[in-house]
C-alpha atoms as a PDB file:
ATOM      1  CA  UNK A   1     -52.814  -4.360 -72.333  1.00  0.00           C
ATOM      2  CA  UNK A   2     -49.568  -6.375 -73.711  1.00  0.00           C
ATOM      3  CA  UNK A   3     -47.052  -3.450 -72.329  1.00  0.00           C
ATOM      4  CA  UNK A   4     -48.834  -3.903 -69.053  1.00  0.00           C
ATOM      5  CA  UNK A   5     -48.644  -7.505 -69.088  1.00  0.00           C
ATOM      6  CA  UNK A   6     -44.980  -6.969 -69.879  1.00  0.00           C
ATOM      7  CA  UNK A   7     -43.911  -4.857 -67.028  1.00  0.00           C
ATOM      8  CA  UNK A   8     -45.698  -6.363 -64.451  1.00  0.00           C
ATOM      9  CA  UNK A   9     -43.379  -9.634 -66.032  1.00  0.00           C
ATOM     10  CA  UNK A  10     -40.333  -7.693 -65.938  1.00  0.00           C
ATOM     11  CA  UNK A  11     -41.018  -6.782 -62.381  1.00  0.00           C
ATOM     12  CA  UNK A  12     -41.986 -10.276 -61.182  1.00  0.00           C
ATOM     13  CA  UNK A  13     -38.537 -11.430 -62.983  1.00  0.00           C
ATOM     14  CA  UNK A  14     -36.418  -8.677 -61.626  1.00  0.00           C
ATOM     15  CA  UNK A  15     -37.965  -9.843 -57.809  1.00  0.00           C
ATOM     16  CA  UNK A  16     -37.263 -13.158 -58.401  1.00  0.00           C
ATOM     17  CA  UNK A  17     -33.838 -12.404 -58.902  1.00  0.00           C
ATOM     18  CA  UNK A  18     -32.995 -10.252 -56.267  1.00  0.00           C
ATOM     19  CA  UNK A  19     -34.152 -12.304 -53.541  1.00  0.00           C
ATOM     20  CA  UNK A  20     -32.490 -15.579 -54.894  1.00  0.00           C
ATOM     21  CA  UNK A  21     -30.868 -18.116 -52.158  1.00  0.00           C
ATOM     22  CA  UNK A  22     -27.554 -16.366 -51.596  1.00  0.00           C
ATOM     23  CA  UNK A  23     -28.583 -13.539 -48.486  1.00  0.00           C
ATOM     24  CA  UNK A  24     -30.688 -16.027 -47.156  1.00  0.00           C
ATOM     25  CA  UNK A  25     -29.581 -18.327 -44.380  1.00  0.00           C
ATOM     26  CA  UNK A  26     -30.249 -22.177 -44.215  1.00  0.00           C
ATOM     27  CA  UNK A  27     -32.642 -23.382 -41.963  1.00  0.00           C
ATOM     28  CA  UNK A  28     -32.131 -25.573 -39.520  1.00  0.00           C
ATOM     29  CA  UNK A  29     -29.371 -23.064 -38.003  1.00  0.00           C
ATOM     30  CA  UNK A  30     -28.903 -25.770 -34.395  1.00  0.00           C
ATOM     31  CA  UNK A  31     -27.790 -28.340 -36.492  1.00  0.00           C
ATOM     32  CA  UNK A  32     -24.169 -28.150 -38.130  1.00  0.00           C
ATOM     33  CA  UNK A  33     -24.947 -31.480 -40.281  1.00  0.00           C
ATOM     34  CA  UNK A  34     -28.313 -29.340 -41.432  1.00  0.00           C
ATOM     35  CA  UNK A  35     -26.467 -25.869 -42.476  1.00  0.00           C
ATOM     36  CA  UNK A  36     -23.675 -28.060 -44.234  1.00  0.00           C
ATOM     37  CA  UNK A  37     -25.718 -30.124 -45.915  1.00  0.00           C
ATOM     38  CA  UNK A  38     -27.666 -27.345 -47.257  1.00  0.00           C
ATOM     39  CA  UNK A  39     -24.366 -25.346 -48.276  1.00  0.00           C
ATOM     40  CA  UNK A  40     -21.737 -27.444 -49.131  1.00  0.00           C
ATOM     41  CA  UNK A  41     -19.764 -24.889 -50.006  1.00  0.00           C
ATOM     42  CA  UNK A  42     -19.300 -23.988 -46.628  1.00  0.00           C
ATOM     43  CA  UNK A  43     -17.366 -26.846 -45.630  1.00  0.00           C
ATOM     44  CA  UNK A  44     -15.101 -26.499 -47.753  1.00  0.00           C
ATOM     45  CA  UNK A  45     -14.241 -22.539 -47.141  1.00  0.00           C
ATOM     46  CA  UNK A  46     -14.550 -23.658 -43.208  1.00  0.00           C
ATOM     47  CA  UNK A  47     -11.893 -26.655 -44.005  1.00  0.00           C
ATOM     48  CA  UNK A  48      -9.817 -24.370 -45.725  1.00  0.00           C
ATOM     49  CA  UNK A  49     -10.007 -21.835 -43.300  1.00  0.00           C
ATOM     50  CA  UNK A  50      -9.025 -24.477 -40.668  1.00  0.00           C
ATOM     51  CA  UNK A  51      -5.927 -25.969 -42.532  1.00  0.00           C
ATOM     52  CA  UNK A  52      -4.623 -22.447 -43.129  1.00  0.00           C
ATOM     53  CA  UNK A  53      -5.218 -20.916 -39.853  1.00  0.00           C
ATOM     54  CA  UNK A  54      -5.835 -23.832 -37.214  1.00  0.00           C
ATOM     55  CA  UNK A  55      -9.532 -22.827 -36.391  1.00  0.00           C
ATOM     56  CA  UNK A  56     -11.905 -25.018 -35.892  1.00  0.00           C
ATOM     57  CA  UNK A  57     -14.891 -25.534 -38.251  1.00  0.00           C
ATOM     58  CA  UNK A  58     -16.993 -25.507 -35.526  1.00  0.00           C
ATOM     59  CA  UNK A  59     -15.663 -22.733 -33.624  1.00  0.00           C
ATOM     60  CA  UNK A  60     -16.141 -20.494 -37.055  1.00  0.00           C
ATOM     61  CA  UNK A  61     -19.777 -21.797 -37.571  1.00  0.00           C
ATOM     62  CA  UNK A  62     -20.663 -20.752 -33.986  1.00  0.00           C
ATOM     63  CA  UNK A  63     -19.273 -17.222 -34.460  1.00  0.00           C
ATOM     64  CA  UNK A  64     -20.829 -16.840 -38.142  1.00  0.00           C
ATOM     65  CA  UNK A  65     -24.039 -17.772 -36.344  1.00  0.00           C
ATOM     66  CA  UNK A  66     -23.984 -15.279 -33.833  1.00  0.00           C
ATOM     67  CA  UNK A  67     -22.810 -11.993 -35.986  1.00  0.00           C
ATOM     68  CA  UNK A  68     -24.532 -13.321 -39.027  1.00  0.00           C
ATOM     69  CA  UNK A  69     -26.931 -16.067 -38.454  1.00  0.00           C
ATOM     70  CA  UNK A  70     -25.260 -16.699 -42.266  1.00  0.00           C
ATOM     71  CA  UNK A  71     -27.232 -14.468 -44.010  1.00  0.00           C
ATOM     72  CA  UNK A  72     -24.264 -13.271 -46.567  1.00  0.00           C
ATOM     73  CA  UNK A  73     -25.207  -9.890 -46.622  1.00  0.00           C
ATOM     74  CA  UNK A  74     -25.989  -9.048 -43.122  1.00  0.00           C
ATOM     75  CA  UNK A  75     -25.480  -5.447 -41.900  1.00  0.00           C
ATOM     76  CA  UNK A  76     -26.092  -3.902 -38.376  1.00  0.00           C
ATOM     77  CA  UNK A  77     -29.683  -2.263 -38.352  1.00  0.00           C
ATOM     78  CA  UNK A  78     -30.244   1.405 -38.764  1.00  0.00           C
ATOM     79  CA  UNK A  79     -29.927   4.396 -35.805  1.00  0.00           C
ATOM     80  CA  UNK A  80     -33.451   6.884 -36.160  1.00  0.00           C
ATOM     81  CA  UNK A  81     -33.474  10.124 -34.751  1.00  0.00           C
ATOM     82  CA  UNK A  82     -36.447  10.886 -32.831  1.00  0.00           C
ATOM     83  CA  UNK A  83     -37.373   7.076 -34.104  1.00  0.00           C
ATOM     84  CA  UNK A  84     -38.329   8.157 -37.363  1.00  0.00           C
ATOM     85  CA  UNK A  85     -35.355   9.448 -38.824  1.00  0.00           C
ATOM     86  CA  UNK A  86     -33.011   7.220 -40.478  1.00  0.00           C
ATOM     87  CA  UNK A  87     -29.153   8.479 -39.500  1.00  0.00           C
ATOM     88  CA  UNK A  88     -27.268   5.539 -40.983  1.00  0.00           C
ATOM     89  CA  UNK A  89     -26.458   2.234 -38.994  1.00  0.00           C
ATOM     90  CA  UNK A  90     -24.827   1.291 -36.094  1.00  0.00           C
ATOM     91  CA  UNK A  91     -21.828   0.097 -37.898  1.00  0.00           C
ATOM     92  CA  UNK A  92     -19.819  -0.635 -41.219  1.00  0.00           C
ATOM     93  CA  UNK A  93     -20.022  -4.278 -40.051  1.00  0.00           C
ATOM     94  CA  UNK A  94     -20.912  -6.454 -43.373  1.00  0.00           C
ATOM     95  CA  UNK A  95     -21.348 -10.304 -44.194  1.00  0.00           C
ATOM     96  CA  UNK A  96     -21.086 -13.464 -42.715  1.00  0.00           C
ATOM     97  CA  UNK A  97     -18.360 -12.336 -40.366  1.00  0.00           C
ATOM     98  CA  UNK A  98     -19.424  -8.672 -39.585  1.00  0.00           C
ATOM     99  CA  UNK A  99     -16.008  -7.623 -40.462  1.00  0.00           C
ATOM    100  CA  UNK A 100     -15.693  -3.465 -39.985  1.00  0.00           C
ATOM    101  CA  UNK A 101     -14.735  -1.701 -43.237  1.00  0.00           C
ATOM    102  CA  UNK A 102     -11.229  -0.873 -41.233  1.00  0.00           C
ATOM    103  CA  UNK A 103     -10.328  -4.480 -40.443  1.00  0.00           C
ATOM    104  CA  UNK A 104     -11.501  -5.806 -43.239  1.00  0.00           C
ATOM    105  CA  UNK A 105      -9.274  -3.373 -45.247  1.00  0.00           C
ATOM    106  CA  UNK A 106      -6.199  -4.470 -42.563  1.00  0.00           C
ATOM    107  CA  UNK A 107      -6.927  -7.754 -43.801  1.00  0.00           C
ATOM    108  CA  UNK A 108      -6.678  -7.546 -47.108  1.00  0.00           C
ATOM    109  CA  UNK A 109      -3.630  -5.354 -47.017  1.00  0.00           C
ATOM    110  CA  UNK A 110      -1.695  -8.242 -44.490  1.00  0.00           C
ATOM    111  CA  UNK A 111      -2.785 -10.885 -46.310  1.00  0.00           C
ATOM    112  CA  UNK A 112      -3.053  -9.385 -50.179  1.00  0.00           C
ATOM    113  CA  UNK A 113      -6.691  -9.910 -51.248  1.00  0.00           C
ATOM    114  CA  UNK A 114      -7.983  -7.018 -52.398  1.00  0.00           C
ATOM    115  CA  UNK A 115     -10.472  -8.638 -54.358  1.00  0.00           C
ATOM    116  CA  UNK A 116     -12.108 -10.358 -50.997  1.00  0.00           C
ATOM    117  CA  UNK A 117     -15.665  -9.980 -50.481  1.00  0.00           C
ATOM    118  CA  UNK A 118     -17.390  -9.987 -47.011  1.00  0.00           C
ATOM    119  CA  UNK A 119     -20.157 -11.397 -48.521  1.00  0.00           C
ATOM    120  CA  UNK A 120     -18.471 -14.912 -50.021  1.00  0.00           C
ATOM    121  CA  UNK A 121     -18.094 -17.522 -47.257  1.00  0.00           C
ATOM    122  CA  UNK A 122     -14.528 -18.137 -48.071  1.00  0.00           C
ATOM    123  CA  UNK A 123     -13.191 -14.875 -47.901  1.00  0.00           C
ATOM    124  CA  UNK A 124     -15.026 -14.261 -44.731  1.00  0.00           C
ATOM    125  CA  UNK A 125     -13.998 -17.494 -43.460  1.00  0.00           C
ATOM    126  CA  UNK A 126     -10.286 -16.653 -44.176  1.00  0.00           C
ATOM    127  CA  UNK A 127     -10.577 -13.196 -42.540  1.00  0.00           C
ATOM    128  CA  UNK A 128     -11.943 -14.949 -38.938  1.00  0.00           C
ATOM    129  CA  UNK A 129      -8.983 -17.323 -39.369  1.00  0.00           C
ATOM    130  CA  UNK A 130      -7.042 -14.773 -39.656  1.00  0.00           C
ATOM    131  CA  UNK A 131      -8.178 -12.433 -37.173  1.00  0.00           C
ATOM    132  CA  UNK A 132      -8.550 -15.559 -34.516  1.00  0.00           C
ATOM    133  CA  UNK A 133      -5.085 -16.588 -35.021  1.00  0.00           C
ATOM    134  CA  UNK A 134      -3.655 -13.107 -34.503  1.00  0.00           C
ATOM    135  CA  UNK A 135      -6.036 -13.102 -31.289  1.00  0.00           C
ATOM    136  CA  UNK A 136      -3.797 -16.299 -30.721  1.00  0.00           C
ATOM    137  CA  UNK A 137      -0.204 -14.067 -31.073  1.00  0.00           C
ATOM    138  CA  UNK A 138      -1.528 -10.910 -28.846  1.00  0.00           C
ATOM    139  CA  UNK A 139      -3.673 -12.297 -26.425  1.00  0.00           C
ATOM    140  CA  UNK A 140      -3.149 -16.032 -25.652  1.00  0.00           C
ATOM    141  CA  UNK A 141      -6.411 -17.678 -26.413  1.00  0.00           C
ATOM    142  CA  UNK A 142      -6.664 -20.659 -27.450  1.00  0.00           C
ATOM    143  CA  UNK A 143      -7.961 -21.141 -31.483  1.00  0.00           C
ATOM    144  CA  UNK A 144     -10.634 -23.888 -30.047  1.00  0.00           C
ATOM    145  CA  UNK A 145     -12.105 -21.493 -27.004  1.00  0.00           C
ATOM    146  CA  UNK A 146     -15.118 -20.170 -28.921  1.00  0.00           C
ATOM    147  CA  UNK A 147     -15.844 -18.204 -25.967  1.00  0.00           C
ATOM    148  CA  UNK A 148     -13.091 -16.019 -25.394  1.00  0.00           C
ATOM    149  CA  UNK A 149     -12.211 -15.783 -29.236  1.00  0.00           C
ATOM    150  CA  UNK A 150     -15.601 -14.220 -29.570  1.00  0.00           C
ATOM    151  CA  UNK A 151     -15.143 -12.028 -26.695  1.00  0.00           C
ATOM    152  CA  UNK A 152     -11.766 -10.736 -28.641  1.00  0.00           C
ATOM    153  CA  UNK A 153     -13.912 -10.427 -31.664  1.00  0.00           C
ATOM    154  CA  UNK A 154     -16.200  -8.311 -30.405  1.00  0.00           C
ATOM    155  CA  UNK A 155     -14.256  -6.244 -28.426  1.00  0.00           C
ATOM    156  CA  UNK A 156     -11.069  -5.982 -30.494  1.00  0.00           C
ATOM    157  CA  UNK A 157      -7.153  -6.941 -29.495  1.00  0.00           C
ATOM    158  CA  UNK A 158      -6.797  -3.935 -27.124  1.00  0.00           C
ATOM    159  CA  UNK A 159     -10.449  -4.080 -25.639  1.00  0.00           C
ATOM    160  CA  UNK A 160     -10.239  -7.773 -24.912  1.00  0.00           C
ATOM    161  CA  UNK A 161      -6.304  -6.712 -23.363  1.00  0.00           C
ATOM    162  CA  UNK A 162      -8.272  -4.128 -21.133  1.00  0.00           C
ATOM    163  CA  UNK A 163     -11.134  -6.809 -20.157  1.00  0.00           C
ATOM    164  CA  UNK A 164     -13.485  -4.379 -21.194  1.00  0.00           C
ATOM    165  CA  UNK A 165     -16.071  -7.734 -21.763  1.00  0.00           C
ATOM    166  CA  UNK A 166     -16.489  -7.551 -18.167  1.00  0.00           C
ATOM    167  CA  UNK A 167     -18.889  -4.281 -17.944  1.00  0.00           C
ATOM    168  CA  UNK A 168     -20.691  -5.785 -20.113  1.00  0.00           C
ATOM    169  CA  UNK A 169     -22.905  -8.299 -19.059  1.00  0.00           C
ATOM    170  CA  UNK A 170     -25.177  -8.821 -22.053  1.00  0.00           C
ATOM    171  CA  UNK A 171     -21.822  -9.809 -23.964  1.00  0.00           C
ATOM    172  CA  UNK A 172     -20.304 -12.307 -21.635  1.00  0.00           C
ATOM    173  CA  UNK A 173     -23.638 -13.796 -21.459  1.00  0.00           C
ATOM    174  CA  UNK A 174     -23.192 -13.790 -25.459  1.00  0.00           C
ATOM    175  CA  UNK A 175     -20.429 -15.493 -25.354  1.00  0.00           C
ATOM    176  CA  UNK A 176     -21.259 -18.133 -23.539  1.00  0.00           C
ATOM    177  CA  UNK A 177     -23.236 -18.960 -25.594  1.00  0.00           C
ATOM    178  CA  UNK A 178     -20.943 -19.347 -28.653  1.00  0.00           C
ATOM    179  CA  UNK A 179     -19.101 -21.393 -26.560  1.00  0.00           C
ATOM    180  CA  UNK A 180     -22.204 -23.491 -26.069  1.00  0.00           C
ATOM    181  CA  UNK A 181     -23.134 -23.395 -29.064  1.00  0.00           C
ATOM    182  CA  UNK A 182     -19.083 -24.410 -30.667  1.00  0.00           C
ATOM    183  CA  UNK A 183     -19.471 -27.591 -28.925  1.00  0.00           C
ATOM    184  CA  UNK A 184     -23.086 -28.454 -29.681  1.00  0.00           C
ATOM    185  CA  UNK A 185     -21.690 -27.925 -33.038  1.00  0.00           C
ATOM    186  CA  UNK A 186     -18.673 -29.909 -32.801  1.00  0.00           C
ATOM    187  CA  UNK A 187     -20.390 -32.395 -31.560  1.00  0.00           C
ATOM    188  CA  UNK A 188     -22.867 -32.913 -34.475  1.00  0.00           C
ATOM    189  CA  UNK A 189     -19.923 -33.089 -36.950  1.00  0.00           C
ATOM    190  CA  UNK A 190     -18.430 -35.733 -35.105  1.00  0.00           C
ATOM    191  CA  UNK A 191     -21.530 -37.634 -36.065  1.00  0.00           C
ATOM    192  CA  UNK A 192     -22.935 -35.842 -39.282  1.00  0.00           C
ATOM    193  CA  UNK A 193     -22.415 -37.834 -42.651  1.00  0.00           C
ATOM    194  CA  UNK A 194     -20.662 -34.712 -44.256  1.00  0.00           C
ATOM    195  CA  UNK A 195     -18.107 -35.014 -46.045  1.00  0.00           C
ATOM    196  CA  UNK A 196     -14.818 -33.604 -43.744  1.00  0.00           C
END
């Protein structure tokens, strides 16, 4: 009875680990003050983020929300065959950022951090700042326009060039709401006693 009493502990302490605090997201996700105050780390990768690359916190908080709803170790869902058949999912996005394994790895080469994780909010805060600003240098939008950043994002340098967006209704639609959802944002931090 005692080794059975012990393994059904080692299980219930293995569980309890494994689905600790750190994939989930905060609640409260419409309120910026909420999610910050909940995860103050987050401020200060987002402030970082902002003083190295010029984006706003609140313009990285929308787009974390919509590819990651901050769940750390998000990943696309998985493709079935004949809807039973699991062939692998629809991406290699990861993280808070659903960076692709191949700009995730341009990343780290440009920028030297090898040892960045997709999954830590200040690596994948870096890697938008990084990736907005060079959406900056190739296609002129503006580091506080939530809305066409994100359409860049999603689309890529070249696919944003080619205004492939536009065939896409769902995503411009999407988009608009980051936008919307940037300024609710910005606007609640404007008020929020966090520290900035």
């Amino acid at each position: 009875m005692s080794r059975t009493l012990g393994a059904i502990m080692l299980v219930l302490a293995l569980a309890s680990c494994s689905s600790g605090g750190s994939g989930k997201a905060p609640k409260e996700l419409d309120n910026a003050c909420s999610i910050l105050k909940q995860r103050p780390g987050y401020l200060s990768a987002f402030k970082s983020a902002e003083r190295k690359w010029g984006v706003p916190v609140h313009v990285q908080m929308a787009t974390i929300y919509q590819e990651s709803k901050f769940v750390s170790n998000a990943r696309p869902p998985f493709r079935y065959a004949a809807g039973v058949i699991p062939m692998g999912r629809l991406s290699s996005a990861l993280g808070y950022s659903q960076a692709l394994d191949g700009t995730w790895k341009e990343y780290q080469q440009d920028q030297g951090r090898f040892g960045a994780k997709r999954t830590r909010i200040k690596d994948a805060s870096d890697f938008m700042g990084w990736y907005m600003n060079t959406t900056r240098d190739r296609n002129g939008i503006s580091l506080s326009d939530a809305r066409n950043q994100y359409l860049a994002y999603h689309e890529g340098h070249t696919g944003y060039a080619r205004g492939s967006y536009n065939k896409k209704s769902w995503l411009l639609r999407v988009s608009g709401e980051v936008g919307a959802r940037s300024d609710i944002y910005r606007q609640q931090l404007a008020t929020c006693r966090v520290r900035r």
